[in-house]
Protein backbone atom coordinates (compact mmCIF):
# COMPACT_ATOMS: atom_id res chain seq x y z
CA UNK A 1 -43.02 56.22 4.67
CA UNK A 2 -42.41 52.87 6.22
CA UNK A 3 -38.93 51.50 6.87
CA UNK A 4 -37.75 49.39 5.01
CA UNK A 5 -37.11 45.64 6.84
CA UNK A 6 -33.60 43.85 6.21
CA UNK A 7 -34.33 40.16 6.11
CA UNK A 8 -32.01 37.72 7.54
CA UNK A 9 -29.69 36.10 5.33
CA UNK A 10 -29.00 32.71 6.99
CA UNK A 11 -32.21 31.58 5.01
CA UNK A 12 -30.17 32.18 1.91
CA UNK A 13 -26.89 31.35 3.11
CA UNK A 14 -28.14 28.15 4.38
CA UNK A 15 -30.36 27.37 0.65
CA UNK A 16 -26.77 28.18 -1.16
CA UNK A 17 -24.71 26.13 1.61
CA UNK A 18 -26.35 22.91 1.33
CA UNK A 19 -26.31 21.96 -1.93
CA UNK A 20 -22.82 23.50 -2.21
CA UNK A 21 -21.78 21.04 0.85
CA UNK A 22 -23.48 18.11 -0.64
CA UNK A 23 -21.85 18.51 -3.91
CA UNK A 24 -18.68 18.99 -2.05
CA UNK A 25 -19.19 15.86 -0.25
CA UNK A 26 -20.32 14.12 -3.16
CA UNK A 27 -17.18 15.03 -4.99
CA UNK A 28 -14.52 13.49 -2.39
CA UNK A 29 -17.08 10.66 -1.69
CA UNK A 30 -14.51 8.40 -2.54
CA UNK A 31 -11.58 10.12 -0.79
CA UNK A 32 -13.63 10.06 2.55
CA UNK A 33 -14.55 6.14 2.43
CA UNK A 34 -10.88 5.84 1.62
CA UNK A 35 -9.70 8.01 5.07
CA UNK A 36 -12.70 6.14 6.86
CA UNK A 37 -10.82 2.60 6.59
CA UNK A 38 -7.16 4.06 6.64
CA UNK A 39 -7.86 5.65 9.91
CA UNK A 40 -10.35 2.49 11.21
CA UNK A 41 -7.10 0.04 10.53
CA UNK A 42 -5.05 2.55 12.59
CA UNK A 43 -7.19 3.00 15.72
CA UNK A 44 -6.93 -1.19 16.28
CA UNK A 45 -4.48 -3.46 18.08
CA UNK A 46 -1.58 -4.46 16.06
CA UNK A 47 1.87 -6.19 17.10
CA UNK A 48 3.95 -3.20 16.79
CA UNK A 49 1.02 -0.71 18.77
CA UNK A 50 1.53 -3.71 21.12
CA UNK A 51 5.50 -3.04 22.23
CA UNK A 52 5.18 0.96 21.89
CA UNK A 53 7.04 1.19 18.27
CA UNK A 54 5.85 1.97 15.44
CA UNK A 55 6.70 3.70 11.46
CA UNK A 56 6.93 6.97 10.58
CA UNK A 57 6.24 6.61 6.78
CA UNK A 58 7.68 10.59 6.27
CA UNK A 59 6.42 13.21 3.90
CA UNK A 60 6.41 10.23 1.31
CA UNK A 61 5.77 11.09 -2.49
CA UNK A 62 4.39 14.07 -3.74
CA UNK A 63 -0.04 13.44 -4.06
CA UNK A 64 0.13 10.15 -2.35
CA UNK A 65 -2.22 9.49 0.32
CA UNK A 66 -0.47 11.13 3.56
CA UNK A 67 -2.66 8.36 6.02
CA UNK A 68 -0.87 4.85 6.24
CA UNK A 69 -2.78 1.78 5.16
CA UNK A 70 -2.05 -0.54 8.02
CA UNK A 71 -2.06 -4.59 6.74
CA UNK A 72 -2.13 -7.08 9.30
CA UNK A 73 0.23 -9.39 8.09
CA UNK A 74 0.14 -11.37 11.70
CA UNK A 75 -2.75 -12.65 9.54
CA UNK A 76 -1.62 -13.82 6.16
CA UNK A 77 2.44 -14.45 7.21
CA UNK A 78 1.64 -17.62 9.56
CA UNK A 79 -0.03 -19.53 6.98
CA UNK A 80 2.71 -19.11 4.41
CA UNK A 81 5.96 -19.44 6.64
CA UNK A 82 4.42 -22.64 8.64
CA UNK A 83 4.62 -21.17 12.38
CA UNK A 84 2.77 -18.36 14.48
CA UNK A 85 4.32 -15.24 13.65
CA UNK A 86 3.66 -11.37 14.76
CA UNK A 87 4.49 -8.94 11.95
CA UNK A 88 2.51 -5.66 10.47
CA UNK A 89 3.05 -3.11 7.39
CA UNK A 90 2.18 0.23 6.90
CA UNK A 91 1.98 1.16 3.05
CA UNK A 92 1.01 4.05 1.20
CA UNK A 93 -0.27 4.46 -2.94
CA UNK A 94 -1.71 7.21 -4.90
CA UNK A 95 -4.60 9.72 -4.30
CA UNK A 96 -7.98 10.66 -6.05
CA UNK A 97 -9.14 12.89 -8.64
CA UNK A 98 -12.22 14.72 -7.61
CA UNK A 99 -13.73 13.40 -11.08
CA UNK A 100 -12.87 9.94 -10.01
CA UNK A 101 -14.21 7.43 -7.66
CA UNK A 102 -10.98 5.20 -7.35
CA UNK A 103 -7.64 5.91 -6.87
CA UNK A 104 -4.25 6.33 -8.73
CA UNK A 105 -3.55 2.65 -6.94
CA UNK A 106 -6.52 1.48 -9.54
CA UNK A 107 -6.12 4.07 -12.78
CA UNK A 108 -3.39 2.40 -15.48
CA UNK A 109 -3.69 5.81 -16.87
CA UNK A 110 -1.39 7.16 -13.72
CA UNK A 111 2.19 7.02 -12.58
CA UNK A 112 1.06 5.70 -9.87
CA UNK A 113 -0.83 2.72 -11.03
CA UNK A 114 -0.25 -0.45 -8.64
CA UNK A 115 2.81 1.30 -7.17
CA UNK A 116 3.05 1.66 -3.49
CA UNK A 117 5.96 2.01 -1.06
CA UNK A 118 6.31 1.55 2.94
CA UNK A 119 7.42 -0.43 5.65
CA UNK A 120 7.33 -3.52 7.53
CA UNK A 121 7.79 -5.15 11.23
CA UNK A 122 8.84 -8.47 11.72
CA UNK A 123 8.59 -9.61 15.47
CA UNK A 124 10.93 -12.44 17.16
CA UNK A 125 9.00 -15.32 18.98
CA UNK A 126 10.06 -18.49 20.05
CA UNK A 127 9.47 -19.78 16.37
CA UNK A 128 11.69 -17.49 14.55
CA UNK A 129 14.54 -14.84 15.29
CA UNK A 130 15.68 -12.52 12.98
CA UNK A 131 12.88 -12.74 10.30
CA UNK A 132 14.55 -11.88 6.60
CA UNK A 133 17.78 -13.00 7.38
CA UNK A 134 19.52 -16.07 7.20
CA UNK A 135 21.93 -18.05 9.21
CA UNK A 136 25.05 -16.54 8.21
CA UNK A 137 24.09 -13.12 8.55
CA UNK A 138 23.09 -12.38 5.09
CA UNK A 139 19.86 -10.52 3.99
CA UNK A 140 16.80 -13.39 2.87
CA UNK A 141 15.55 -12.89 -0.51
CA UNK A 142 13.06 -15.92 0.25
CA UNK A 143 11.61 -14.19 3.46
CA UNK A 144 11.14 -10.95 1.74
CA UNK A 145 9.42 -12.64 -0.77
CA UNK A 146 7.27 -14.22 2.05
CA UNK A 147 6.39 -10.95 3.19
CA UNK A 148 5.65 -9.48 -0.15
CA UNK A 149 3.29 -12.52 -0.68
CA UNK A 150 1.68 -11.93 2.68
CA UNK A 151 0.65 -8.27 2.37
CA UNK A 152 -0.05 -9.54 -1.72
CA UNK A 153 -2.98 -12.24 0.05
CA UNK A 154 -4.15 -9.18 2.08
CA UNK A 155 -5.02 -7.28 -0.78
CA UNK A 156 -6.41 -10.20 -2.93
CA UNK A 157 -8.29 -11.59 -0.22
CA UNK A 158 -10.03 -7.92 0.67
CA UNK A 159 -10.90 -7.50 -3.50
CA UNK A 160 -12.15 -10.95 -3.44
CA UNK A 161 -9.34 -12.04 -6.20
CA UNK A 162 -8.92 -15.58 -6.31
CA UNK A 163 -6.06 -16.35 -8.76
CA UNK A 164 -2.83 -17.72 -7.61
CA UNK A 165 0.16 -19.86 -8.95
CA UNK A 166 0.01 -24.02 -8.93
CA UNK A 167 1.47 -23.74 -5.50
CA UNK A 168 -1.06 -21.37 -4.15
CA UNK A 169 1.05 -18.47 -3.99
CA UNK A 170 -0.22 -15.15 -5.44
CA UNK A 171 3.50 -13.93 -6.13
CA UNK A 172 6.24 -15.70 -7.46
CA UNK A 173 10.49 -14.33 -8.10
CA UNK A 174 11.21 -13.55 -11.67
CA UNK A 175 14.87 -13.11 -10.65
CA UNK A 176 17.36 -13.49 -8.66
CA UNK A 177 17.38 -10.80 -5.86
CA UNK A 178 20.59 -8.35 -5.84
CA UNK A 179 22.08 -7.94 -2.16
CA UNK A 180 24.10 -5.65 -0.93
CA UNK A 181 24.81 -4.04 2.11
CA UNK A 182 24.25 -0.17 2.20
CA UNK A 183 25.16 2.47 5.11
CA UNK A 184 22.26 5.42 5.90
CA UNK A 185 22.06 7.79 8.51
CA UNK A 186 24.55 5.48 10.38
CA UNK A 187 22.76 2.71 10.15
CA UNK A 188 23.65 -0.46 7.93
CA UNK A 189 20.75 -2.04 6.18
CA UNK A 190 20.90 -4.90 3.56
CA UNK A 191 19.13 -3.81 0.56
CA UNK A 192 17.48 -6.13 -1.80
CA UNK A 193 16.03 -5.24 -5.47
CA UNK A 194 14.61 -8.18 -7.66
CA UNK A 195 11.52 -8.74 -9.69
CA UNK A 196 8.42 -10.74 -9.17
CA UNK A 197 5.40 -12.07 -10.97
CA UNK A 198 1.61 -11.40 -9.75
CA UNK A 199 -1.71 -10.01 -10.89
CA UNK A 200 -3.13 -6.34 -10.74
CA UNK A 201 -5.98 -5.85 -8.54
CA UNK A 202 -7.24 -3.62 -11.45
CA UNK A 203 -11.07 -4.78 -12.12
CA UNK A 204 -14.39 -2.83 -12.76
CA UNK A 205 -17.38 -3.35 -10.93
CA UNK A 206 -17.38 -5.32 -7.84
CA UNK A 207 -16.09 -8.73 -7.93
CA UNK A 208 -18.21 -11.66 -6.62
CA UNK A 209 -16.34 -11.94 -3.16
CA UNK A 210 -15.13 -8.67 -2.51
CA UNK A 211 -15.58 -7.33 0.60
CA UNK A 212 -16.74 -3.75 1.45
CA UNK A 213 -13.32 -2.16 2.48
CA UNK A 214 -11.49 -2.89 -1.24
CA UNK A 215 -13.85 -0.39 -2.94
CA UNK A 216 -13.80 1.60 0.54
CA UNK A 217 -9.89 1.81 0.26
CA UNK A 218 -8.95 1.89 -3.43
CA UNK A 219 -12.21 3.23 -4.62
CA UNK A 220 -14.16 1.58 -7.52
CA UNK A 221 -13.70 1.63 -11.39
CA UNK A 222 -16.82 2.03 -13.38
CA UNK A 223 -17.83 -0.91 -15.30
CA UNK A 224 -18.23 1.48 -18.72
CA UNK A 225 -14.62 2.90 -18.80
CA UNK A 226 -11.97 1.46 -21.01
CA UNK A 227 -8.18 2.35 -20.05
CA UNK A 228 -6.62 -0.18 -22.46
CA UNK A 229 -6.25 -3.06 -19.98
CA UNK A 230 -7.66 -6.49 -18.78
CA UNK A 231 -9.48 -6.97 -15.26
CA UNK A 232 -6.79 -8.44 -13.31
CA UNK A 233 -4.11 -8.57 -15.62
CA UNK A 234 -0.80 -9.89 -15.20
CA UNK A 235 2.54 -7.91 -14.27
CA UNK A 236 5.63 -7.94 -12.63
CA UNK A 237 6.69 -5.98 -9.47
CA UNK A 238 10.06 -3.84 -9.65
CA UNK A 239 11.08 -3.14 -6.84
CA UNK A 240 13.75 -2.88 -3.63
CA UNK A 241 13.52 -3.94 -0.24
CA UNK A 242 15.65 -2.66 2.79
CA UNK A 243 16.23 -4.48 5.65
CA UNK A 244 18.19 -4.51 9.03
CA UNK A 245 17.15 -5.90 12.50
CA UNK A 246 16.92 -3.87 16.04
CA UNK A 247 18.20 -5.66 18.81
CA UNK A 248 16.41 -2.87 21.32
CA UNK A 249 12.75 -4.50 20.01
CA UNK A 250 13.65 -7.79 18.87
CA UNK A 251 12.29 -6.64 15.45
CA UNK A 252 13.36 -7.06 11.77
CA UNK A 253 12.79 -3.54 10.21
CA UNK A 254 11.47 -3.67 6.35
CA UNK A 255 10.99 -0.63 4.08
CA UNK A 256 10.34 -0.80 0.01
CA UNK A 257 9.37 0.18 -2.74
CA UNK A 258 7.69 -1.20 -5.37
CA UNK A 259 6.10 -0.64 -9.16
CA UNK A 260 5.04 -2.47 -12.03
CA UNK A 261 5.98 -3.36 -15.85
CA UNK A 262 3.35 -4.86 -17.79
CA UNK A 263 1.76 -5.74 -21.11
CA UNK A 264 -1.42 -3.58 -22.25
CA UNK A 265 -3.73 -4.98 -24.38
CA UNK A 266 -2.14 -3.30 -27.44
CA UNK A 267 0.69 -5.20 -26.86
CA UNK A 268 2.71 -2.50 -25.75
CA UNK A 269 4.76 -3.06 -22.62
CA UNK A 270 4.37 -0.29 -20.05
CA UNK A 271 7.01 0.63 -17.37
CA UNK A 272 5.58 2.55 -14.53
CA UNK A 273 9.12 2.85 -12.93
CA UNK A 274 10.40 5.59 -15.18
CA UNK A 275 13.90 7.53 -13.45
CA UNK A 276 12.01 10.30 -12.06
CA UNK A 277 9.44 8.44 -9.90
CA UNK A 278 12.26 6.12 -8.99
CA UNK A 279 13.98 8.89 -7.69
CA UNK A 280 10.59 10.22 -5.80
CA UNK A 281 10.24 6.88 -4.55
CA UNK A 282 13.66 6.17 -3.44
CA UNK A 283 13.27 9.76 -1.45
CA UNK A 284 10.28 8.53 0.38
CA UNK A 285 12.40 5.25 1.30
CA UNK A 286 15.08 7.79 3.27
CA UNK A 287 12.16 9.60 5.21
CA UNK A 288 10.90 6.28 6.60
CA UNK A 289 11.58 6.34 10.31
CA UNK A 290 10.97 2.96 12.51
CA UNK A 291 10.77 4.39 16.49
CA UNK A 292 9.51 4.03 19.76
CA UNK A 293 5.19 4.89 19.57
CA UNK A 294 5.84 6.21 16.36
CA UNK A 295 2.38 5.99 14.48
């Protein structure tokens, strides 16, 4: 009797592989593009890469994105304060759903919707010392605005969102800013919470002058689904803003947290900053550390 030949099972191991890779792939499509840009915004120059510091952004909240978004504010800041000026954030927002192509960031259905937290470096130049504070000594609620409305252009300018106040701002205060000053870790900060008026990036479909790395980034909302809002509808920011400056890098060090409160189009107003993700927030605020090469 003749033996019996074993075939080789690579053959079969590669015909179940593949399409088990590609629908793998296909699946965290959107996760990918979104890790592609994060880490693409990382690996270039920025002021703080420049002097050797940096943020460590810390464990952050529980099934956000763990890679910092890096926003070149050196960009937007200048045109808004009136003078050159180096400064750079780091921010993080929610994650994706494998059954999803956009993130929490972009889903009114999540906690996370249009909440993000992170931090901020101001740089000294011979236009301005001690960015986000005033004269006296006190904390600037007017230069943390600023900043907010800098890294605010950033995003509307990358989804190609064109609406803005009669003075051509894209955020504007609601109310007067709280400051106090606060001790952590041995360090004093001046910590700012206040509200302000803006848009949600929230659209579906591509807008006309979007560029590529929006829907890279955030991920894109399907023009069929329905989740009981308007494309780019209004809402206020909640949230709080720490600052203190570092004599060692002639830097004003930034970190927030911020979340919205808005009217759906049932007319119901939703508050995304409910005590729980407050506290979740506020915990990623005490793991941000600002360092020498710190990524």
């Amino acid at each position: 009797m003749a033996k019996n030949k074993r075939l080789p099972l690579w053959p079969f191991g590669f015909a179940l592989g593949f399409p088990l890779g590609f629908v793998g792939t296909t699946l965290f499509q959107a996760q990918l593009r979104s890790l592609a840009v994060r880490l693409l915004a990382r690996s270039l120059e920025n002021p703080a890469k420049a002097r050797g510091v940096g943020v460590d952004l810390g464990v952050g909240i529980p099934g956000w994105l763990r890679v910092s978004l890096t926003g070149f504010m050196n960009r937007t800041l200048p045109g808004i304060v009136g003078y050159p000026i180096d400064a750079v954030a780091f921010s993080r927002f929610g994650g994706f759903n494998l059954d999803r192509r956009f993130s929490d960031f972009q889903n009114p259905h999540s906690p996370s919707y249009q909440c993000w937290y992170g931090a901020y470096m101001v740089f000294d130049n011979e236009h301005r010392q001690r960015f986000g504070f005033e004269s006296g000594g006190n904390a600037s609620a007017d230069d943390a605005l600023d900043a907010l409305e800098a890294d605010q252009r950033l995003v509307f300018d990358s989804a190609g969102i064109l609406l803005a106040f009669g003075d051509g701002r894209r955020v504007r205060p609601k109310t007067e800013f709280d400051k106090r000053q606060v001790e952590e870790k041995g360090q004093t900060w001046w910590k700012m919470t206040g509200e302000a008026e803006t848009w949600s990036t929230y659209h579906r479909g591509r807008l006309p002058q979007e560029d590529w790395k929006f829907g890279w980034c955030y991920g894109s909302v399907p023009l069929h689904v329905d989740h009981g809002v308007d494309d780019l509808h209004p809402l206020t920011y909640c949230g709080e803003f720490w600052v203190r400056y570092e004599e060692a890098w002639c830097a004003t060090c930034c970190k927030f947290f911020i979340y919205p409160r808005y009217i759906d189009q049932a007319g119901r107003e939703i508050d995304k900053g409910d005590a729980e993700f407050v506290k979740a927030g506020q915990a990623a605020l005490a793991g941000i550390r600002f360092g020498r090469c710190v990524v």
